[in-house]
C-alpha atoms as a PDB file:
ATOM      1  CA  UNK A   1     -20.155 -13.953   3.405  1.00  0.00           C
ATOM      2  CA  UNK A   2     -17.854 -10.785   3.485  1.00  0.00           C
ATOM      3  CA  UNK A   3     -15.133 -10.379   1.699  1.00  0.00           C
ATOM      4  CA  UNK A   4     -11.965  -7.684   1.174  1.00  0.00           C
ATOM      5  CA  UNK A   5     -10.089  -7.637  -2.536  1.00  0.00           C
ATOM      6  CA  UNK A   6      -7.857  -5.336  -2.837  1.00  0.00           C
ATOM      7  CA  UNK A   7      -6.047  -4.304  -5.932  1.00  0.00           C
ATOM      8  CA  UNK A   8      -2.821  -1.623  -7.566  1.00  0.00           C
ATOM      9  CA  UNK A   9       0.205  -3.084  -6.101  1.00  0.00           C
ATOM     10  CA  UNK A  10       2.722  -3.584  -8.638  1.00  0.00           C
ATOM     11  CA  UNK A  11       6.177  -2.562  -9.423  1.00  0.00           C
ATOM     12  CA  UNK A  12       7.548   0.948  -9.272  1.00  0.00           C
ATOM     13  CA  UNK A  13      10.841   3.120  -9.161  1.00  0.00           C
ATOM     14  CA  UNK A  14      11.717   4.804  -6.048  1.00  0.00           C
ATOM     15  CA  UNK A  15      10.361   8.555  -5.889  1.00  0.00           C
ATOM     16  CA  UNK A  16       7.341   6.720  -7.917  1.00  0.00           C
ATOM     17  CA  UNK A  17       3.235   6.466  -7.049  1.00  0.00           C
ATOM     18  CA  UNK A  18       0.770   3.902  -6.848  1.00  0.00           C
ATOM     19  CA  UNK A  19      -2.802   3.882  -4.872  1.00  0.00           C
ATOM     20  CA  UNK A  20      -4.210   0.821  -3.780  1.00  0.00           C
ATOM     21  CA  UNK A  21      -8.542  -0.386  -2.981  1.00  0.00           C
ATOM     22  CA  UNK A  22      -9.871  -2.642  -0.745  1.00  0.00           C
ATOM     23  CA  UNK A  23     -13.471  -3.038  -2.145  1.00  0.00           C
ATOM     24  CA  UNK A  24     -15.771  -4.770   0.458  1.00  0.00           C
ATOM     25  CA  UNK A  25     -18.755  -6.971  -0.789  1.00  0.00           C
ATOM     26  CA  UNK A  26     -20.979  -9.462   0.625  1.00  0.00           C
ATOM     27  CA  UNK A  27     -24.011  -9.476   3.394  1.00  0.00           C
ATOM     28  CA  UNK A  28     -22.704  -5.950   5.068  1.00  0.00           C
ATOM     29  CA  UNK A  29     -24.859  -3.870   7.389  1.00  0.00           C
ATOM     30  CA  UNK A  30     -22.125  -1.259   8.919  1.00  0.00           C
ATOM     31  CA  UNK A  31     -18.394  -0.594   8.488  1.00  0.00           C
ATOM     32  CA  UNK A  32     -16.458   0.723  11.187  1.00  0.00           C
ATOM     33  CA  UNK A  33     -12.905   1.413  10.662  1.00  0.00           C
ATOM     34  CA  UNK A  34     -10.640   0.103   7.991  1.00  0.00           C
ATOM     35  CA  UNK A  35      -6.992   0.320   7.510  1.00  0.00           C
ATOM     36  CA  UNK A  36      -4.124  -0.508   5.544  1.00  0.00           C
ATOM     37  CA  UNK A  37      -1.270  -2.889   6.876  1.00  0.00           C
ATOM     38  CA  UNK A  38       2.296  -4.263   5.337  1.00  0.00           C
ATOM     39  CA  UNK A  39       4.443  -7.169   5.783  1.00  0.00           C
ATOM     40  CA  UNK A  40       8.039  -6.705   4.308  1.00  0.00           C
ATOM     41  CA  UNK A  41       9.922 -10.083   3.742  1.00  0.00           C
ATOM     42  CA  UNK A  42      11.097 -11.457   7.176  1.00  0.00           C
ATOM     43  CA  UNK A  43       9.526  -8.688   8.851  1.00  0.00           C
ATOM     44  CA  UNK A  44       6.367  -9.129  10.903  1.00  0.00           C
ATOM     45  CA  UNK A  45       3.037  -7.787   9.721  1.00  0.00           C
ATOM     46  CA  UNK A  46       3.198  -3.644  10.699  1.00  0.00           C
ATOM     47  CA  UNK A  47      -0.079  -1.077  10.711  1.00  0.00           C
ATOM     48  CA  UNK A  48       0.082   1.224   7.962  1.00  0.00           C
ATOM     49  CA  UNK A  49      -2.797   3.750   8.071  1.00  0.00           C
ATOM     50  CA  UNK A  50      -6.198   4.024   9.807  1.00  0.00           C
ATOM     51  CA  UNK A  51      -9.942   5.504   8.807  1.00  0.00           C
ATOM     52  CA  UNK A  52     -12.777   5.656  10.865  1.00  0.00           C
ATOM     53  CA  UNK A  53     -16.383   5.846   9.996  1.00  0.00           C
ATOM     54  CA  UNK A  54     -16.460   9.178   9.988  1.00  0.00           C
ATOM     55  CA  UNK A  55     -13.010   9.884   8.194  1.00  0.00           C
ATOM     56  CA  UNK A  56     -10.460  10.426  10.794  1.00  0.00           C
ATOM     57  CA  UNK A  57      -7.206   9.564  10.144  1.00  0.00           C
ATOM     58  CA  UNK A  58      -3.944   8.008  11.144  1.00  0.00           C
ATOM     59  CA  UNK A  59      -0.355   7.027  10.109  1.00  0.00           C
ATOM     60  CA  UNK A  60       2.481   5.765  11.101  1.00  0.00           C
ATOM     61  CA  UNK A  61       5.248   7.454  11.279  1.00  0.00           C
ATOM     62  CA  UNK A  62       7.222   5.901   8.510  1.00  0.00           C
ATOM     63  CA  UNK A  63       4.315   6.448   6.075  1.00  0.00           C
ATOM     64  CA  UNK A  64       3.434  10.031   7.261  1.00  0.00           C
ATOM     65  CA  UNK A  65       3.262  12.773   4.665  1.00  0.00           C
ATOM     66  CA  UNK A  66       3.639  10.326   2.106  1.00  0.00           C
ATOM     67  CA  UNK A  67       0.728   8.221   1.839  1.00  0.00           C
ATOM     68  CA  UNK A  68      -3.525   9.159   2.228  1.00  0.00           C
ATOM     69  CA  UNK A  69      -5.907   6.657   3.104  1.00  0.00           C
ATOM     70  CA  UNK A  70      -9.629   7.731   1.905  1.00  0.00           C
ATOM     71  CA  UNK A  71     -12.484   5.718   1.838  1.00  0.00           C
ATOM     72  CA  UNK A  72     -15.965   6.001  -0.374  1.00  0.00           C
ATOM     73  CA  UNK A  73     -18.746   4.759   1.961  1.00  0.00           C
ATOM     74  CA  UNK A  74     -20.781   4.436  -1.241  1.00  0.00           C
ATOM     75  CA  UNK A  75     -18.376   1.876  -2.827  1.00  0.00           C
ATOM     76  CA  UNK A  76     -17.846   0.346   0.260  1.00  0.00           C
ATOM     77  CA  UNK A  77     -14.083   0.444  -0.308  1.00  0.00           C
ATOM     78  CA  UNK A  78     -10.535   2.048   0.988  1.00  0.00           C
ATOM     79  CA  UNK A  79      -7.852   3.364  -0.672  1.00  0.00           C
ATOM     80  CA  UNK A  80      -4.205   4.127  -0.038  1.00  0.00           C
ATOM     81  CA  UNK A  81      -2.686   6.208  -2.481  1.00  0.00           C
ATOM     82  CA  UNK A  82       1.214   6.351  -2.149  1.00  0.00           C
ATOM     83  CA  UNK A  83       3.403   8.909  -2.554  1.00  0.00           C
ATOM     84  CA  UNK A  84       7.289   9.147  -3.046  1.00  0.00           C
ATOM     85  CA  UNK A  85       7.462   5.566  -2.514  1.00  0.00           C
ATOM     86  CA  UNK A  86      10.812   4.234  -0.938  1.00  0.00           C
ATOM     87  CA  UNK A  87      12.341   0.572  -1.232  1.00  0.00           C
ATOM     88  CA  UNK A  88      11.766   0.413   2.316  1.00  0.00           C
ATOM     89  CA  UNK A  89       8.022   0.329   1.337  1.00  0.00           C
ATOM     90  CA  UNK A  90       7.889  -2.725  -0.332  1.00  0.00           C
ATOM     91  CA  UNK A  91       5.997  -5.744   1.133  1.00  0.00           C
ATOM     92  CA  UNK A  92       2.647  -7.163   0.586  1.00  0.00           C
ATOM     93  CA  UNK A  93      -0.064  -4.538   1.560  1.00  0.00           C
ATOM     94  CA  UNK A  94      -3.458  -5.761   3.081  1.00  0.00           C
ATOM     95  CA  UNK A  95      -6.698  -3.775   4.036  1.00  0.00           C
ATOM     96  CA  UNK A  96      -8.412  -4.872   6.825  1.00  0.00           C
ATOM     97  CA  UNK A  97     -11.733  -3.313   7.951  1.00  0.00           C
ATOM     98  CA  UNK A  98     -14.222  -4.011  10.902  1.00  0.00           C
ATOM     99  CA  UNK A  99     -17.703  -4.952   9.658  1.00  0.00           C
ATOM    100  CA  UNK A 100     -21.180  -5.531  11.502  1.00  0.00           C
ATOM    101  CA  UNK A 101     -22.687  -8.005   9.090  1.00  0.00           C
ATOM    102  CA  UNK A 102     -26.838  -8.390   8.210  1.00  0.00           C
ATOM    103  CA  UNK A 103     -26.588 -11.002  11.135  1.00  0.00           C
ATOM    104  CA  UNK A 104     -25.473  -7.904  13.378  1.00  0.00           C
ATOM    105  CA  UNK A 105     -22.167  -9.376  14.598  1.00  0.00           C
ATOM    106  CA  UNK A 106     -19.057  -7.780  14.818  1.00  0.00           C
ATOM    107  CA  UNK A 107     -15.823  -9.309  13.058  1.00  0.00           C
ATOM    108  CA  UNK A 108     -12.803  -7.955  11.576  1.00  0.00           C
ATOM    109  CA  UNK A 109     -12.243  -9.071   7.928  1.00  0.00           C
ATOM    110  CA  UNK A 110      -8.317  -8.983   6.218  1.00  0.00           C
ATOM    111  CA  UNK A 111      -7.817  -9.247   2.329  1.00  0.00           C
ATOM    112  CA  UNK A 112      -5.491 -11.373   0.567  1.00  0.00           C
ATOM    113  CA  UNK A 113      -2.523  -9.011   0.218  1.00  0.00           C
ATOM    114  CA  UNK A 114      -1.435  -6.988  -2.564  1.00  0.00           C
ATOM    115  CA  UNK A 115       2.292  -6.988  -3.636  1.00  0.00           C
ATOM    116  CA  UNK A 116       4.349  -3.470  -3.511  1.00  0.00           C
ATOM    117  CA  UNK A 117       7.699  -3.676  -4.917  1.00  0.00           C
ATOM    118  CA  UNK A 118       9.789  -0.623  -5.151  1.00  0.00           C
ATOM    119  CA  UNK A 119      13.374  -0.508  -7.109  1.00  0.00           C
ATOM    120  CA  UNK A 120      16.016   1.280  -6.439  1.00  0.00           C
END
């Protein structure tokens, strides 16, 4: 079995910094892409930030110049560090990444979330 855990969310002033990981584990042969997505409260679930295998990247344009996504192929994990973080920002973060198991089949795997809260 595969699974995402990601971890870092918390609580933080506005202007403030945190960097959230998505560690894969499980029976993984390949990783594709993985990303970063938010849901604010009421709000449906919005794409965040993109990385491809071979570390191109991609924001949205709410996010742009204020957040990085990297990724450590070694660790089999993604991170999202976050910059100047705005109350706008908050919402439970989740990583999702695209993963061709031992069993060769392609599926797209989602963590449980990780809260962001950002005060005023």
């Amino acid at each position: 079995q595969v699974r995402l855990v990601e971890s870092g969310g918390g609580l933080v002033q506005a202007g403030g910094s945190l960097r959230l990981s998505c560690a894969a584990s499980g029976s993984i042969f390949r990783i594709n892409a993985m990303g970063w997505y938010r849901q604010a409260p009421g709000k449906q679930r919005e794409w965040v930030a993109g990385v491809s295998s071979g570390g191109n990247t991609n924001y949205a344009d709410s996010v742009k110049g204020r957040f990085s996504i990297s990724r450590d192929n070694a660790k089999n994990t993604v991170y999202l560090q976050m910059n100047s973080l705005k109350p706008e920002d908050t919402a439970v973060y989740y990583c999702n990444a695209e993963i061709i198991g031992t069993a060769f089949l392609l599926r797209d795997y989602w963590g449980q979330g990780t809260q962001v809260t950002v005060s005023s």
